[in-house]
Protein backbone atom coordinates (compact mmCIF):
# COMPACT_ATOMS: atom_id res chain seq x y z
CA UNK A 1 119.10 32.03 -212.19
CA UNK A 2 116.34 34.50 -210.89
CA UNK A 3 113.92 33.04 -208.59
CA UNK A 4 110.77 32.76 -210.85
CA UNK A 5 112.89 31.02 -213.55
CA UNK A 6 113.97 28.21 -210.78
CA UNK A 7 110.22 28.25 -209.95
CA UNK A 8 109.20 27.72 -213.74
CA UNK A 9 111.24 24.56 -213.98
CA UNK A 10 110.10 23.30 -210.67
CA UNK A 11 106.50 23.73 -211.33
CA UNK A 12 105.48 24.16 -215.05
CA UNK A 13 102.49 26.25 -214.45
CA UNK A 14 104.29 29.28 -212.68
CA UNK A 15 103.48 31.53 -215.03
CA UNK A 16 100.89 33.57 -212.90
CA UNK A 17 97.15 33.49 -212.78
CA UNK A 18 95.73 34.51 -215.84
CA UNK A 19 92.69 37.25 -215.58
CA UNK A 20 89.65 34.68 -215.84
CA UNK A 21 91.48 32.68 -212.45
CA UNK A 22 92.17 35.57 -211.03
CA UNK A 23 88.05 36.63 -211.20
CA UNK A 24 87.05 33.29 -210.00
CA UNK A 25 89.84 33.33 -206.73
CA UNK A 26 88.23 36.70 -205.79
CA UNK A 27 84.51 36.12 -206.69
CA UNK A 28 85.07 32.63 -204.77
CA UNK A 29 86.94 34.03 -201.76
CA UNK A 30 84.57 37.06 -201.47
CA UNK A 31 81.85 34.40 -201.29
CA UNK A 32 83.75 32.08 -198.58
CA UNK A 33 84.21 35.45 -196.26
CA UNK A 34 80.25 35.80 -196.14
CA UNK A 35 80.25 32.51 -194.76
CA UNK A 36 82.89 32.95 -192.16
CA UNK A 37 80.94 36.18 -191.37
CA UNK A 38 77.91 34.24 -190.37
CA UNK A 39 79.15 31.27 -188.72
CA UNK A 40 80.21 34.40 -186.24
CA UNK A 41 77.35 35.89 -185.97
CA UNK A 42 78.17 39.13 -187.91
CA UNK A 43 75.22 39.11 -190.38
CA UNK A 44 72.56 40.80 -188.84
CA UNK A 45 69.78 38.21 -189.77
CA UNK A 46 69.33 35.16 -192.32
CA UNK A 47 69.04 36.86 -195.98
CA UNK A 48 67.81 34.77 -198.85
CA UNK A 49 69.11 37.30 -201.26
CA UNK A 50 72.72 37.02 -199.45
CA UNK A 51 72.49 33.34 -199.29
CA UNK A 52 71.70 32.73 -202.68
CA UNK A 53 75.05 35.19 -203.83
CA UNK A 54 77.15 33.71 -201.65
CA UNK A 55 76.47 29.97 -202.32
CA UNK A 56 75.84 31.12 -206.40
CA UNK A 57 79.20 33.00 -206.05
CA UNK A 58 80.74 29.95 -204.21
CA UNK A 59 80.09 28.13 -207.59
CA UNK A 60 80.65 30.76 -210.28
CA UNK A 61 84.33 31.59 -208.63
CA UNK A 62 85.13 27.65 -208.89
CA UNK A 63 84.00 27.28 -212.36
CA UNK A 64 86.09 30.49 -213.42
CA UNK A 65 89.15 29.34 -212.13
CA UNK A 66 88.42 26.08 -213.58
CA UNK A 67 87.62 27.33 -217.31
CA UNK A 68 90.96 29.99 -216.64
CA UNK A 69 93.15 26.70 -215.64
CA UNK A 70 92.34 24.02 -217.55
CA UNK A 71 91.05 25.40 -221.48
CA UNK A 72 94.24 26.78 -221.98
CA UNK A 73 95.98 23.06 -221.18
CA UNK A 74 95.80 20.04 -222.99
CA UNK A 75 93.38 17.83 -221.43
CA UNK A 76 94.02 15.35 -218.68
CA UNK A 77 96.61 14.24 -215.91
CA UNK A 78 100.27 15.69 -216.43
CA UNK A 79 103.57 15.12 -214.40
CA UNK A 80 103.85 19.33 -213.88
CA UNK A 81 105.25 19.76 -210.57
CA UNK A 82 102.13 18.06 -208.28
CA UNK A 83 105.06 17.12 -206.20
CA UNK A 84 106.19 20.07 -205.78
CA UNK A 85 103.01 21.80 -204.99
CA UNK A 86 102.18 22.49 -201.14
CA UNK A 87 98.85 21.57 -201.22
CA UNK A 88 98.99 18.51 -203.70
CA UNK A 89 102.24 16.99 -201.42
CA UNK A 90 101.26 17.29 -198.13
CA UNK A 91 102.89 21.23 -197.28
CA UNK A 92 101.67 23.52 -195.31
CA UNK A 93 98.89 24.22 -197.64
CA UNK A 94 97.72 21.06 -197.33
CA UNK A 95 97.55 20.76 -193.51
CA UNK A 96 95.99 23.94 -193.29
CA UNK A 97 93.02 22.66 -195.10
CA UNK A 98 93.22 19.37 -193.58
CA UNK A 99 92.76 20.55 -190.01
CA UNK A 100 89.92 23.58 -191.23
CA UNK A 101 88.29 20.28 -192.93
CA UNK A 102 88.39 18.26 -190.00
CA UNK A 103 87.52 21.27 -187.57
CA UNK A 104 84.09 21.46 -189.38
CA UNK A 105 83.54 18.11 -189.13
CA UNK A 106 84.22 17.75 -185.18
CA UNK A 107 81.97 20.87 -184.80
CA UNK A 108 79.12 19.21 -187.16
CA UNK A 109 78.82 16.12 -186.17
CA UNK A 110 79.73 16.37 -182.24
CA UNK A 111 79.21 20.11 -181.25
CA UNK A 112 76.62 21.67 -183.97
CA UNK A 113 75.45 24.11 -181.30
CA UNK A 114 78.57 26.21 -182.00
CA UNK A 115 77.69 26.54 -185.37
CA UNK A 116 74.57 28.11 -184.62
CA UNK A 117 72.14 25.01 -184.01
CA UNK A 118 69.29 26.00 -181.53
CA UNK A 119 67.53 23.72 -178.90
CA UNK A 120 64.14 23.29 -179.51
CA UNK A 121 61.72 25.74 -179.81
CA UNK A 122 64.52 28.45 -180.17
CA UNK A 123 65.65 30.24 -183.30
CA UNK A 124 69.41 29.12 -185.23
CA UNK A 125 71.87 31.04 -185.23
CA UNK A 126 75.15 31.89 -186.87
CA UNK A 127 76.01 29.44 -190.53
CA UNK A 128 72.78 27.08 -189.62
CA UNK A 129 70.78 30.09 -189.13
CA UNK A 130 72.27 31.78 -192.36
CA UNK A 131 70.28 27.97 -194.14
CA UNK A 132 67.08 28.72 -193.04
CA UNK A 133 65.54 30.43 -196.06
CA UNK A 134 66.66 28.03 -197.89
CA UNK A 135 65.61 24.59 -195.95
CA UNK A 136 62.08 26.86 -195.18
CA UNK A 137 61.83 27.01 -199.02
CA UNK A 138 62.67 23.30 -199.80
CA UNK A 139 60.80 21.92 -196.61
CA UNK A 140 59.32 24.44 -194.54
CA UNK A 141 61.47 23.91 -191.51
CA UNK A 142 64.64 25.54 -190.21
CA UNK A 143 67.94 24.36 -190.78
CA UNK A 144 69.57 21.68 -189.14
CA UNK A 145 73.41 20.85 -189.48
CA UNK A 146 73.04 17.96 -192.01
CA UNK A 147 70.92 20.16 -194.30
CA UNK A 148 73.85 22.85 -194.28
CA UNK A 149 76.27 20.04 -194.83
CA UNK A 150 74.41 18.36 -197.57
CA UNK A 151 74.19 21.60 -199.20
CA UNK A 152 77.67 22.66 -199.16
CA UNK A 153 78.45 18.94 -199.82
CA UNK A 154 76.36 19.38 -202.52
CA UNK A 155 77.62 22.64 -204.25
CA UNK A 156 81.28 21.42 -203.96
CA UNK A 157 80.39 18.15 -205.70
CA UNK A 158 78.49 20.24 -208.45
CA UNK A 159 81.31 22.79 -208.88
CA UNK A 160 84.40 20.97 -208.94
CA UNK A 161 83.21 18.11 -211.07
CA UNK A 162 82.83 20.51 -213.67
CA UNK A 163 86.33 21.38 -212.84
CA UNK A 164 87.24 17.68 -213.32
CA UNK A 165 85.48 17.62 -216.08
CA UNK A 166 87.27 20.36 -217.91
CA UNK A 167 90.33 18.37 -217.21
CA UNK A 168 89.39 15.15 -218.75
CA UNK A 169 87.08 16.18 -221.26
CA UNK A 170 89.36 14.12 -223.52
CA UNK A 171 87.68 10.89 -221.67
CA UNK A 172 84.29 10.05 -222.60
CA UNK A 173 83.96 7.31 -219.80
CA UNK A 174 85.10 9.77 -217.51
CA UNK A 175 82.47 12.66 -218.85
CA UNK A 176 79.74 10.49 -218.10
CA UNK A 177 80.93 8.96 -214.86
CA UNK A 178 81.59 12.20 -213.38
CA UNK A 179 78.37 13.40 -214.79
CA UNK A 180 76.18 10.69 -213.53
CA UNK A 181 77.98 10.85 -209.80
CA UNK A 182 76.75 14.42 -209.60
CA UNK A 183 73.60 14.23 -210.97
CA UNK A 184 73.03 11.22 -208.14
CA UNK A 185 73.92 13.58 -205.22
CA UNK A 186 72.13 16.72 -206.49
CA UNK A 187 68.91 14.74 -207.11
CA UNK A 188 68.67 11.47 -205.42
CA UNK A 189 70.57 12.48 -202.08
CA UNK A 190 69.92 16.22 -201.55
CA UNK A 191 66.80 17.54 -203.63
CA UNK A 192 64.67 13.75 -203.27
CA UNK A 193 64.89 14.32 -199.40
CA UNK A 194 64.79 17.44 -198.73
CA UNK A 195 61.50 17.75 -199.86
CA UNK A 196 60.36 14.53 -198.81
CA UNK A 197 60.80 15.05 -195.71
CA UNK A 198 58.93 18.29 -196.35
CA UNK A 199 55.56 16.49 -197.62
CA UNK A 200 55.85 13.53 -195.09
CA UNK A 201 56.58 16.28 -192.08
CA UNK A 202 58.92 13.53 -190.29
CA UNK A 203 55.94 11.03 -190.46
CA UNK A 204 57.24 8.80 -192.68
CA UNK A 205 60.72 9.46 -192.44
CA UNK A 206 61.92 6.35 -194.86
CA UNK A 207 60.46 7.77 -197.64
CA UNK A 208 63.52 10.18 -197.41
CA UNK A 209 66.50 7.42 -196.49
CA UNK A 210 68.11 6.94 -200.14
CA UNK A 211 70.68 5.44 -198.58
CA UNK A 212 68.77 1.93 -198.20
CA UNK A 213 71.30 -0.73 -198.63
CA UNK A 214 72.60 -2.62 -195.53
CA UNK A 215 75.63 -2.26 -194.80
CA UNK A 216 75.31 1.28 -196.66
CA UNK A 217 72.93 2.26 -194.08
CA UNK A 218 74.21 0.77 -191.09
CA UNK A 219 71.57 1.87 -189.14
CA UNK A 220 68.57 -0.35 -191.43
CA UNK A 221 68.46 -3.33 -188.87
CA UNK A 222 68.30 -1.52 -185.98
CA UNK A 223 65.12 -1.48 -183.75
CA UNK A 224 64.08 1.98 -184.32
CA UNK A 225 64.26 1.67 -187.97
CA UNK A 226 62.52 -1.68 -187.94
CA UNK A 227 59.77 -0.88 -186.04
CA UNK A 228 58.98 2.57 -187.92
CA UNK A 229 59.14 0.59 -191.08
CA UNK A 230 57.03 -2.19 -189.90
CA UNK A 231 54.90 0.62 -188.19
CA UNK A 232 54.71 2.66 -191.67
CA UNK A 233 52.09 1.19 -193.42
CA UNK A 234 52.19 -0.26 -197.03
CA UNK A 235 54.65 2.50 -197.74
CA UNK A 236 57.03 1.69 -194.92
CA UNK A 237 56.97 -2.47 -195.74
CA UNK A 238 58.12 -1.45 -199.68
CA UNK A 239 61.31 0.27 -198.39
CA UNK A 240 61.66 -2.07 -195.65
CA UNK A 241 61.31 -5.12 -198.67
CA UNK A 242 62.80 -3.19 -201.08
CA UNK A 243 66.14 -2.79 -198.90
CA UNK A 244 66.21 -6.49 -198.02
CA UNK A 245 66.33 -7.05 -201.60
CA UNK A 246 68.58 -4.10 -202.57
CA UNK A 247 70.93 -5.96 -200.04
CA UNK A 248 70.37 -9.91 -201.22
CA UNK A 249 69.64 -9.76 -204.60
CA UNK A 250 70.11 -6.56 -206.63
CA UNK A 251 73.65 -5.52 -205.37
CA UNK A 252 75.13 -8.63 -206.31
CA UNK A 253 74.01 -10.01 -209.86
CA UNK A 254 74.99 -5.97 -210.87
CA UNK A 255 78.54 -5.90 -209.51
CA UNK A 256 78.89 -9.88 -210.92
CA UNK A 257 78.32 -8.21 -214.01
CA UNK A 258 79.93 -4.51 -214.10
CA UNK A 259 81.94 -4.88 -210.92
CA UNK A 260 81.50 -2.84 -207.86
CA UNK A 261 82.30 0.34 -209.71
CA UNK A 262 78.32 0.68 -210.61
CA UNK A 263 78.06 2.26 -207.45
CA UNK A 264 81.55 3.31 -205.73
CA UNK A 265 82.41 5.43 -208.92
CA UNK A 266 78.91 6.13 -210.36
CA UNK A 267 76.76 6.67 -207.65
CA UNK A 268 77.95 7.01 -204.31
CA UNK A 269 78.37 10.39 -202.86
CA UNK A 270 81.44 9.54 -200.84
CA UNK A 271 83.29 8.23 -203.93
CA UNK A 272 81.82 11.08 -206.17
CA UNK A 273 83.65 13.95 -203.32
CA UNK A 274 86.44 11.90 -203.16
CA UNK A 275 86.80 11.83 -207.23
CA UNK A 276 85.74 15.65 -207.77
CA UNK A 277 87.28 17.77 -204.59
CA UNK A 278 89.57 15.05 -203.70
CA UNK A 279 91.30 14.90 -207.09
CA UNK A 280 94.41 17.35 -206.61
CA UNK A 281 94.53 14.37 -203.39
CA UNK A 282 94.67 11.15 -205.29
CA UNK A 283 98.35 11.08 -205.85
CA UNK A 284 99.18 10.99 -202.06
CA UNK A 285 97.49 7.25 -201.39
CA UNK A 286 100.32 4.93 -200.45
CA UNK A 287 101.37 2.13 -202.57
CA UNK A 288 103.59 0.08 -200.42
CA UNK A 289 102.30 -3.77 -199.46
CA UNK A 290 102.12 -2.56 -195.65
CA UNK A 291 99.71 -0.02 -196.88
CA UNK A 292 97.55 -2.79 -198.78
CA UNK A 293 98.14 -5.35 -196.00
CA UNK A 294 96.72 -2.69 -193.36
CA UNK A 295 93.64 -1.73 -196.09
CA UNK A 296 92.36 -5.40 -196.54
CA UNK A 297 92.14 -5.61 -192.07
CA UNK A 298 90.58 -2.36 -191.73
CA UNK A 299 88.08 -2.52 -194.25
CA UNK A 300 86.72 -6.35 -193.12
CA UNK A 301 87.03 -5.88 -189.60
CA UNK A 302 84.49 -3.01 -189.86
CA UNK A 303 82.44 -5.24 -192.28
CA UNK A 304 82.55 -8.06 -189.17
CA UNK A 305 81.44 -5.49 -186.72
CA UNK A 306 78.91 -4.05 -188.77
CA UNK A 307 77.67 -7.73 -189.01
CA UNK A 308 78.00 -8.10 -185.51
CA UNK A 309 76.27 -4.84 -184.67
CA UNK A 310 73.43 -6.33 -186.60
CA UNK A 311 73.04 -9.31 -185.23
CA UNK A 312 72.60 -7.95 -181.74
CA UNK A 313 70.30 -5.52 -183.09
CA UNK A 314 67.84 -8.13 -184.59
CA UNK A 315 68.54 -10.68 -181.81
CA UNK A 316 66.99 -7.48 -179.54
CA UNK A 317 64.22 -6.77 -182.09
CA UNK A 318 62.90 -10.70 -182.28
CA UNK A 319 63.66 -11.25 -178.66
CA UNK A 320 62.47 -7.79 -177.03
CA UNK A 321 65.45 -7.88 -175.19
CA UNK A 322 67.72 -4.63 -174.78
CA UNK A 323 71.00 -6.89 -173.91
CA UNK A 324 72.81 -9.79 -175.60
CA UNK A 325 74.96 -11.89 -173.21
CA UNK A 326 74.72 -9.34 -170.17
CA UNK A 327 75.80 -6.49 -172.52
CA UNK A 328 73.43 -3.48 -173.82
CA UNK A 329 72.88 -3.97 -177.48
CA UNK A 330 72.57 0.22 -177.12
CA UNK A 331 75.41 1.04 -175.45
CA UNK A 332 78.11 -1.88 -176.75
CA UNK A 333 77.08 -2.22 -180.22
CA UNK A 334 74.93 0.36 -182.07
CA UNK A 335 76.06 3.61 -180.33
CA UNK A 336 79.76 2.71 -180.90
CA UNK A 337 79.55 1.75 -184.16
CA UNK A 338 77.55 4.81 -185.32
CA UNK A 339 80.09 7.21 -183.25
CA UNK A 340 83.35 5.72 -183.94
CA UNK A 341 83.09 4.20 -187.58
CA UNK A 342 79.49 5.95 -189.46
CA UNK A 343 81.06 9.50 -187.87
CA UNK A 344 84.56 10.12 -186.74
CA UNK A 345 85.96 7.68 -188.87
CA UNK A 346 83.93 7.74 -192.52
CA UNK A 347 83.33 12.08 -192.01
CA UNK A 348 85.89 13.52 -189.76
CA UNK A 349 88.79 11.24 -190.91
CA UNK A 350 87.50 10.22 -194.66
CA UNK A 351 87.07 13.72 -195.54
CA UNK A 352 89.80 15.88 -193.64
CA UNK A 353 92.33 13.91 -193.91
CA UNK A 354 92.21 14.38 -198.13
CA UNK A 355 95.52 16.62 -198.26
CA UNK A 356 97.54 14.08 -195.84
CA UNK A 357 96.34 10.70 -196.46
CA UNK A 358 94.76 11.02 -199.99
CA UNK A 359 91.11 10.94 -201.63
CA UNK A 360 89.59 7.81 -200.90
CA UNK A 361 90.65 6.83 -197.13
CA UNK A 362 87.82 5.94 -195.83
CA UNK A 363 86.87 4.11 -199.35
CA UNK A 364 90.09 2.17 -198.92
CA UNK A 365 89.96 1.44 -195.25
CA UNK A 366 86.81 1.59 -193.64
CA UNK A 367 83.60 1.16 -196.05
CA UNK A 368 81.89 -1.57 -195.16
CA UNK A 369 79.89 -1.65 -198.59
CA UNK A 370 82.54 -1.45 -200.67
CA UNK A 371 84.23 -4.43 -198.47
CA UNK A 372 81.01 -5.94 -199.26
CA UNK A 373 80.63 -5.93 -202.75
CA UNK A 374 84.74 -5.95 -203.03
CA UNK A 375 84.74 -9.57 -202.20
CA UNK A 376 81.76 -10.16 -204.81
CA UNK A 377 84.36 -8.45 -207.67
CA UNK A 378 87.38 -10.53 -206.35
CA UNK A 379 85.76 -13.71 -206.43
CA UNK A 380 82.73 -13.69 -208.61
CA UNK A 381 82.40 -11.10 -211.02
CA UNK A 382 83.60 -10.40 -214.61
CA UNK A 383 84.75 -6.88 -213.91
CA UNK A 384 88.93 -6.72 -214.44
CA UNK A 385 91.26 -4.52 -216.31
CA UNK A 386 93.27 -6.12 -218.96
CA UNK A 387 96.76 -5.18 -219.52
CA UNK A 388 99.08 -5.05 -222.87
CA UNK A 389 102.22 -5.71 -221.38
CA UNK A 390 104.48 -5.43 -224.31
CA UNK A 391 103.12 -1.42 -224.69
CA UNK A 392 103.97 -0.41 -221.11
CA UNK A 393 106.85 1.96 -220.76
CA UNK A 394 106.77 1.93 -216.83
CA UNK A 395 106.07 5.61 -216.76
CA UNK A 396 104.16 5.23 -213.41
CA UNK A 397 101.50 7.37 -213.97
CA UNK A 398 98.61 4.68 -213.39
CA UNK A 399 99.87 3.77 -210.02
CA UNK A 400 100.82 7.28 -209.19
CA UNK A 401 97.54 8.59 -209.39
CA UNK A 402 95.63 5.50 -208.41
CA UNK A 403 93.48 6.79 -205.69
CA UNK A 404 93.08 3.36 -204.12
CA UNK A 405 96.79 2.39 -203.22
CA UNK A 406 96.98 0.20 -206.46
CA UNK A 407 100.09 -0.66 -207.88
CA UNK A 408 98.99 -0.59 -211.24
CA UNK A 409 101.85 -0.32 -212.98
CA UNK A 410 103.65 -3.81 -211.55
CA UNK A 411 100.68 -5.20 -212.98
CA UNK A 412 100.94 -3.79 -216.37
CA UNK A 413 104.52 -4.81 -216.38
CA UNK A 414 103.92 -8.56 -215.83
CA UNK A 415 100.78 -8.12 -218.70
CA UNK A 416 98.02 -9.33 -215.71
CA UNK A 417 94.98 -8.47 -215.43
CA UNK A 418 94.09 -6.38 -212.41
CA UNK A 419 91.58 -7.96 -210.20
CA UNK A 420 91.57 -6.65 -206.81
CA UNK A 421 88.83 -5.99 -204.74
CA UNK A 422 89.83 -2.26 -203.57
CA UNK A 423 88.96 -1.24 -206.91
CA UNK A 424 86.70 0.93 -207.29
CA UNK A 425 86.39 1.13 -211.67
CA UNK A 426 87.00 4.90 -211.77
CA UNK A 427 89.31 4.36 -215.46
CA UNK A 428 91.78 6.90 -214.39
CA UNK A 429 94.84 4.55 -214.58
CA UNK A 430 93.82 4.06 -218.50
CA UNK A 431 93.08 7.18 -219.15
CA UNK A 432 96.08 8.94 -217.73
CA UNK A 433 97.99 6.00 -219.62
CA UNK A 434 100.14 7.32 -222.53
CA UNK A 435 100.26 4.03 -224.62
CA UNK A 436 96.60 2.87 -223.64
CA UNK A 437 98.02 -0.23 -221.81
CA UNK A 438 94.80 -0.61 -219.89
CA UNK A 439 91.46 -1.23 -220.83
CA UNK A 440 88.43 -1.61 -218.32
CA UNK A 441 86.20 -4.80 -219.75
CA UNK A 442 83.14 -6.84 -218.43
CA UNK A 443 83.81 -10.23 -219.97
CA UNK A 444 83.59 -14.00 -219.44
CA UNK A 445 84.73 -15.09 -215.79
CA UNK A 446 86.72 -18.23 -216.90
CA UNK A 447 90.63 -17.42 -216.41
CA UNK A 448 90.03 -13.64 -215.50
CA UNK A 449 92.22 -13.80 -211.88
CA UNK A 450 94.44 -16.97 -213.12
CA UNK A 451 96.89 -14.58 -214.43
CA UNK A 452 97.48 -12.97 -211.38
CA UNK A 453 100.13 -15.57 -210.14
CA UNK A 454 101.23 -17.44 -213.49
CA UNK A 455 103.54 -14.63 -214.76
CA UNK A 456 104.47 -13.77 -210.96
CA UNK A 457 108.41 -14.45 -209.75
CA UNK A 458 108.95 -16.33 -207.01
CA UNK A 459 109.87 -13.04 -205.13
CA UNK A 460 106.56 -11.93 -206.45
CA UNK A 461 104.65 -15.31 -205.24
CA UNK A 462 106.59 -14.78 -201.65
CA UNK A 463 105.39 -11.70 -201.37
CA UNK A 464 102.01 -12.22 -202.33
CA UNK A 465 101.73 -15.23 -199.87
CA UNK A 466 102.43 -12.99 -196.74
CA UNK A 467 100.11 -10.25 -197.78
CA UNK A 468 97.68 -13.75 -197.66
């Protein structure tokens, strides 16, 4: 047997690039090697004109390949070989981007002066000094690291959920999911601030924070925050009201009613990367009970120091005091915090670690909103997704590519409904279903999690009781 005829039956789509591909690899690699060229210092000086190809070729090179790919397959999720792939199964493929991913995000959020960021009063450099025209065009001030991040966040959101959506454009509920997501991040979280922040000039820097939910915004009880709030004037009280509210009354009567996938799979911009360049990931997140057992202590114990982290901060606001018990509220509990979990752990780890651990790791084990409203879908919500059963084959493909560890297809044997609070709504499990076994429904509350243990074994229950 030759050697591409082994590699055919391995992988279904070794057939070779076709042409349009082929124009959108080049285009998008020619467009990547600008970049590198800059974050080196071998431009001579920032170039709109250059910027603007580079980032519009970044784009037009993704969509390409995605048109080239995906109109010339049937639409949606297929068992083709993404096992077999290097950089859908954890080869070397996969590392490589994995530690390039997680490089950037060291150098960004702990050393940004290496890629280019000046002190003040000095000029940027290298890739943040390639942003300038465009952050002096949105706000009139240089570029900082989180505006070239937000941008590049930005365009890879924009580009591959097209790509995503080329591959389920079979899937209404997934067309307008996807579409929504971006549309949040390209308006509400990148344009919406950006030039904010340029007509408020860092006076009223709120008016900017999107991001206004506690425990979203970890930060929203700290001192700082408080007092420029309380400091801000009529504008600074609404978003310091409308947060509390956002927080207390909003987030929960929505998720009682749609679940918590209203915002982890419609609106935030962690869940929409995770779904749109973390989809070739999703297979890779692990099933077993350790994995779930290990999910549910992570993801509350940051919840419980996020809590705690606020309570020292507002004991130090009311009190004036800059210690609680003998400790510094600064250096024990909000420094920590920000560094360890709102940093290294939710954009170093969350995001590089895509090709190992797959697309929704720091979803599944660390977000302290979605452990938030997660408990509000478990235990008082009429979110679930109903199962026929009788119609499951046990193909797997729902729990395969389940980006949240969930065994869906165990589930779908016993005919349960799934209610779990890791769930995050996104409808892939149904619509990668062959038989349509699953069906995502908002509907009455009565008897929606009693299922879940009357059909169980007693193997099943045992099981279920040490997870517990």
């Amino acid at each position: 047997m030759r050697k591409e005829e082994s590699l055919s039956i391995a992988n279904p789509d070794y057939n070779g690039l076709g042409a349009l591909p082929k124009l959108g690899t080049t285009i998008g690699l020619l467009s990547i090697i600008v970049f590198v060229m800059a974050s080196f210092n071998l431009l001579e000086e920032a170039n709109s004109l250059l910027l603007g190809v580079s980032l519009g070729g970044t784009f037009l090179g993704i969509v390409l390949y995605a048109v080239g790919i995906y109109l010339n397959k049937s639409a949606g999720i297929k068992n083709d070989g993404v096992f077999h792939r290097q950089i859908s199964n954890k080869g070397l493929i996969a590392w490589l981007i994995g530690i390039v991913l997680t490089g950037y995000y060291i150098l960004l959020y702990l050393y940004p002066e290496y890629l280019g960021l000046a002190a003040e009063g000095d000029t940027n450099t290298g890739l943040i000094g390639f942003f300038d025209p465009l952050s002096m065009f949105f706000k009139g001030q240089p570029a900082s690291q989180w505006f070239v991040y937000g941008t590049f966040y930005t365009l890879a959101m924009l580009s591959l959920g097209i790509k995503f959506m080329l591959k389920y454009r079979h899937n209404r509920y997934q067309l307008m999911r996807t579409s929504v997501v971006v549309l949040a991040q390209l308006l509400l979280a990148y344009l919406l601030p950006e030039i904010l922040e340029g007509l408020y000039s860092g006076e009223a820097y709120f008016a900017k924070d999107i991001k206004n939910i506690w425990p979203l915004n970890y930060y929203f009880f700290e001192e700082w925050h408080l007092t420029n709030m309380v400091d801000g004037g009529n504008l600074g009280m609404f978003y310091l009201v409308l947060g509390i509210f956002m927080f207390l009354v909003f987030t929960p009567i929505i998720t009682y009613y749609v679940g918590k996938r209203w915002y982890c799979s419609w609106i935030c911009g962690c869940g929409g990367l995770a779904e749109t360049a973390g989809d070739p990931f999703r297979q890779l997140s692990s099933k077993s009970l350790k994995s779930w057992k290990i999910e549910r202590w992570m993801i509350h114990t940051v919840l419980v120091l996020v809590t705690l982290m606020t309570m020292a901060s507002l004991y130090g606001y009311f009190s004036g005091n800059s210690e609680v018990f003998g400790l510094s509220i600064y250096t024990y509990f909000t420094k920590p915090y920000g560094l360890f979990i709102g940093a290294i752990f939710s954009g170093v780890v969350g995001v590089g670690f895509y090709p190992l651990l797959g697309s929704r790791v720091w979803c599944r084990f660390g977000c302290p909103m979605a452990a938030y409203i997660g408990m509000v879908q478990r235990f008082k919500s009429r979110f679930r997704i109903t199962t026929n059963g009788s119609q499951c084959i046990s193909c797997g493909n729902c729990s395969t590519y389940c980006e949240m560890g969930i065994d869906v297809r165990s589930y779908a044997q016993k005919g349960q409904n799934i209610v779990r609070s890791s769930c995050v709504g996104c409808g892939i499990c149904a619509a990668v279903c062959p038989r349509g076994v699953l069906k995502l429904e908002n509907g009455p509350e009565k008897g929606r999690i009693k299922s879940e243990t009357s059909l169980m074994g007693n193997d099943d229950l045992d099981l279920l009781n040490q997870l517990k």
